[in-house]
C-alpha atoms as a PDB file:
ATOM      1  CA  UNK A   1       0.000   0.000   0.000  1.00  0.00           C
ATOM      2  CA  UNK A   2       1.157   3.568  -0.705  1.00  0.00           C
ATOM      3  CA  UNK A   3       1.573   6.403   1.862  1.00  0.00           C
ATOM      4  CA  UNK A   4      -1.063   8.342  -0.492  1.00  0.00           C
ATOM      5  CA  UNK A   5      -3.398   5.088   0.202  1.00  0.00           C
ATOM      6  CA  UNK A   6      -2.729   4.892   3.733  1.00  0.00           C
ATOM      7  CA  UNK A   7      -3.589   8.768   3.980  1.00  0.00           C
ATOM      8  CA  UNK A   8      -6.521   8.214   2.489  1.00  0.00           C
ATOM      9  CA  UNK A   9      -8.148   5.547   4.534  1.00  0.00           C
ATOM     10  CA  UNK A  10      -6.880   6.735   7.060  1.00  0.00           C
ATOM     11  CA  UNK A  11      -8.542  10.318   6.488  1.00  0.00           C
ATOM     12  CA  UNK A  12     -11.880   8.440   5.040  1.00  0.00           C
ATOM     13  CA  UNK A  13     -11.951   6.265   8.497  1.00  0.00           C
ATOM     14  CA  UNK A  14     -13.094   9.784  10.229  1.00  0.00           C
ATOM     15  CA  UNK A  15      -9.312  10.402  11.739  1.00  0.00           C
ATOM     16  CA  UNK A  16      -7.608  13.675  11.653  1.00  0.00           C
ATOM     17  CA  UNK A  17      -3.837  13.801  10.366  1.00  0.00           C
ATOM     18  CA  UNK A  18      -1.009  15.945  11.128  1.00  0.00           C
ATOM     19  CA  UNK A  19       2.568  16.019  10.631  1.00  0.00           C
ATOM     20  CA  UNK A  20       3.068  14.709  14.573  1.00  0.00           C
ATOM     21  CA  UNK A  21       1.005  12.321  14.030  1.00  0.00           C
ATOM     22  CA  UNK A  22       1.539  10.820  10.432  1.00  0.00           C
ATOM     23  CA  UNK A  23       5.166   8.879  11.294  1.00  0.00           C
ATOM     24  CA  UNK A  24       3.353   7.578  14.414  1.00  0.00           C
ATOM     25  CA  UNK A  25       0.209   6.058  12.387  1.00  0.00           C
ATOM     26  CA  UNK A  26       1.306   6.058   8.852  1.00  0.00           C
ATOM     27  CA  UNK A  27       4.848   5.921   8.660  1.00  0.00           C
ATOM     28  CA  UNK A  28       4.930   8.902   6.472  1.00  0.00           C
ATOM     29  CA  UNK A  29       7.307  12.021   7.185  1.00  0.00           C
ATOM     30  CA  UNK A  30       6.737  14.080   3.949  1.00  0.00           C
ATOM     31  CA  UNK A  31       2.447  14.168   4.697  1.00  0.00           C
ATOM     32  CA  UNK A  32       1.850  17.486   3.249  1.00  0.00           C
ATOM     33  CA  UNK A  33       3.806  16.461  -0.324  1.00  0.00           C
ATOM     34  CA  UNK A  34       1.474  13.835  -0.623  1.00  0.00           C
ATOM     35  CA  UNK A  35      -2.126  15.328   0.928  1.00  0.00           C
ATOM     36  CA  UNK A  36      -1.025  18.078  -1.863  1.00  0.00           C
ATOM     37  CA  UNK A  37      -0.905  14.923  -4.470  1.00  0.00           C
ATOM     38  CA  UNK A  38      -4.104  13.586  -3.500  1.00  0.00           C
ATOM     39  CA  UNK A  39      -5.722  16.675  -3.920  1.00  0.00           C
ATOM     40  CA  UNK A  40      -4.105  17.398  -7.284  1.00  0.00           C
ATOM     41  CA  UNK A  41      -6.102  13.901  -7.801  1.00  0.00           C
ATOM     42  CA  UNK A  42      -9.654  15.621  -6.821  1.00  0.00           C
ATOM     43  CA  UNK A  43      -9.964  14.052  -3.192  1.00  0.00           C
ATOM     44  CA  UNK A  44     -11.548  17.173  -1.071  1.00  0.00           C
ATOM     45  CA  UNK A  45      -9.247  17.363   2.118  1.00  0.00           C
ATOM     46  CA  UNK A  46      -9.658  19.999   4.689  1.00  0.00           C
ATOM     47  CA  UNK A  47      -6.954  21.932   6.153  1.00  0.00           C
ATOM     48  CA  UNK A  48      -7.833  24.078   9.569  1.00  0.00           C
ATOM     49  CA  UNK A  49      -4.671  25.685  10.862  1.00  0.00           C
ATOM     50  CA  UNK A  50      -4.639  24.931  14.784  1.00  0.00           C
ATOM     51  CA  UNK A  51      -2.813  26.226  17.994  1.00  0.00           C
ATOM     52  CA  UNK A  52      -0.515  23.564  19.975  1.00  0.00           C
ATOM     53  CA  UNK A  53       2.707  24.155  22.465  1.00  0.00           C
ATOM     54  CA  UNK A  54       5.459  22.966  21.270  1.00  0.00           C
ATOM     55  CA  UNK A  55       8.475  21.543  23.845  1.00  0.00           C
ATOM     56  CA  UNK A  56       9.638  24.667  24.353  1.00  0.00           C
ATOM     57  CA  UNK A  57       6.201  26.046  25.615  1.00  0.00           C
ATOM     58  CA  UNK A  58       5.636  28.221  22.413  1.00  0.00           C
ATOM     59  CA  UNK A  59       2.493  28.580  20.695  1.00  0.00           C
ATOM     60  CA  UNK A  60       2.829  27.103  17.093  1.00  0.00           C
ATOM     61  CA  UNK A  61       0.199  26.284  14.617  1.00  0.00           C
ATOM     62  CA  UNK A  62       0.236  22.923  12.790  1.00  0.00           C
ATOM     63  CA  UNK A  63      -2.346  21.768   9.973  1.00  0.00           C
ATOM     64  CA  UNK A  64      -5.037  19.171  10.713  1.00  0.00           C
ATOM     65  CA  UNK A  65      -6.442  16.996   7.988  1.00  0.00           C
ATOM     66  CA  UNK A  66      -9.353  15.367   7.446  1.00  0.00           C
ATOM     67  CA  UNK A  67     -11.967  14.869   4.459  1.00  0.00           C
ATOM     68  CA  UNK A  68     -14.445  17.270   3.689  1.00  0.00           C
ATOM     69  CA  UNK A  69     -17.745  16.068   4.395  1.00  0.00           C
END
């Protein structure tokens, strides 16, 4: 199975991906290269920018996935 596939399902199963959690579950490091692909492909995949601390105890903002409903 492809990284693109495993995405997929994985977004189509009701999850939410980010790049923390995509090695974890998917063993994918380069997510947003391929959630770009799939779109280029026509799948409809939401992106909502959200707020989480990184180790330092900074504010970042990191992408969540999912498909658009």
């Amino acid at each position: 199975m492809t990284q693109k596939q495993r995405i997929l399902d994985y977004l189509k199963s009701g999850n939410v991906l980010t790049r923390l959690n995509s090695w974890d579950a998917l063993g994918c490091i380069e997510t947003p290269a391929r959630i770009s692909e799939l779109r280029l492909e026509g799948h409809k995949i939401k992106t909502e920018m959200v707020p989480v601390k990184n180790r330092f105890g900074e504010t970042v903002r990191v992408a969540h996935w999912s498909i658009e409903e």
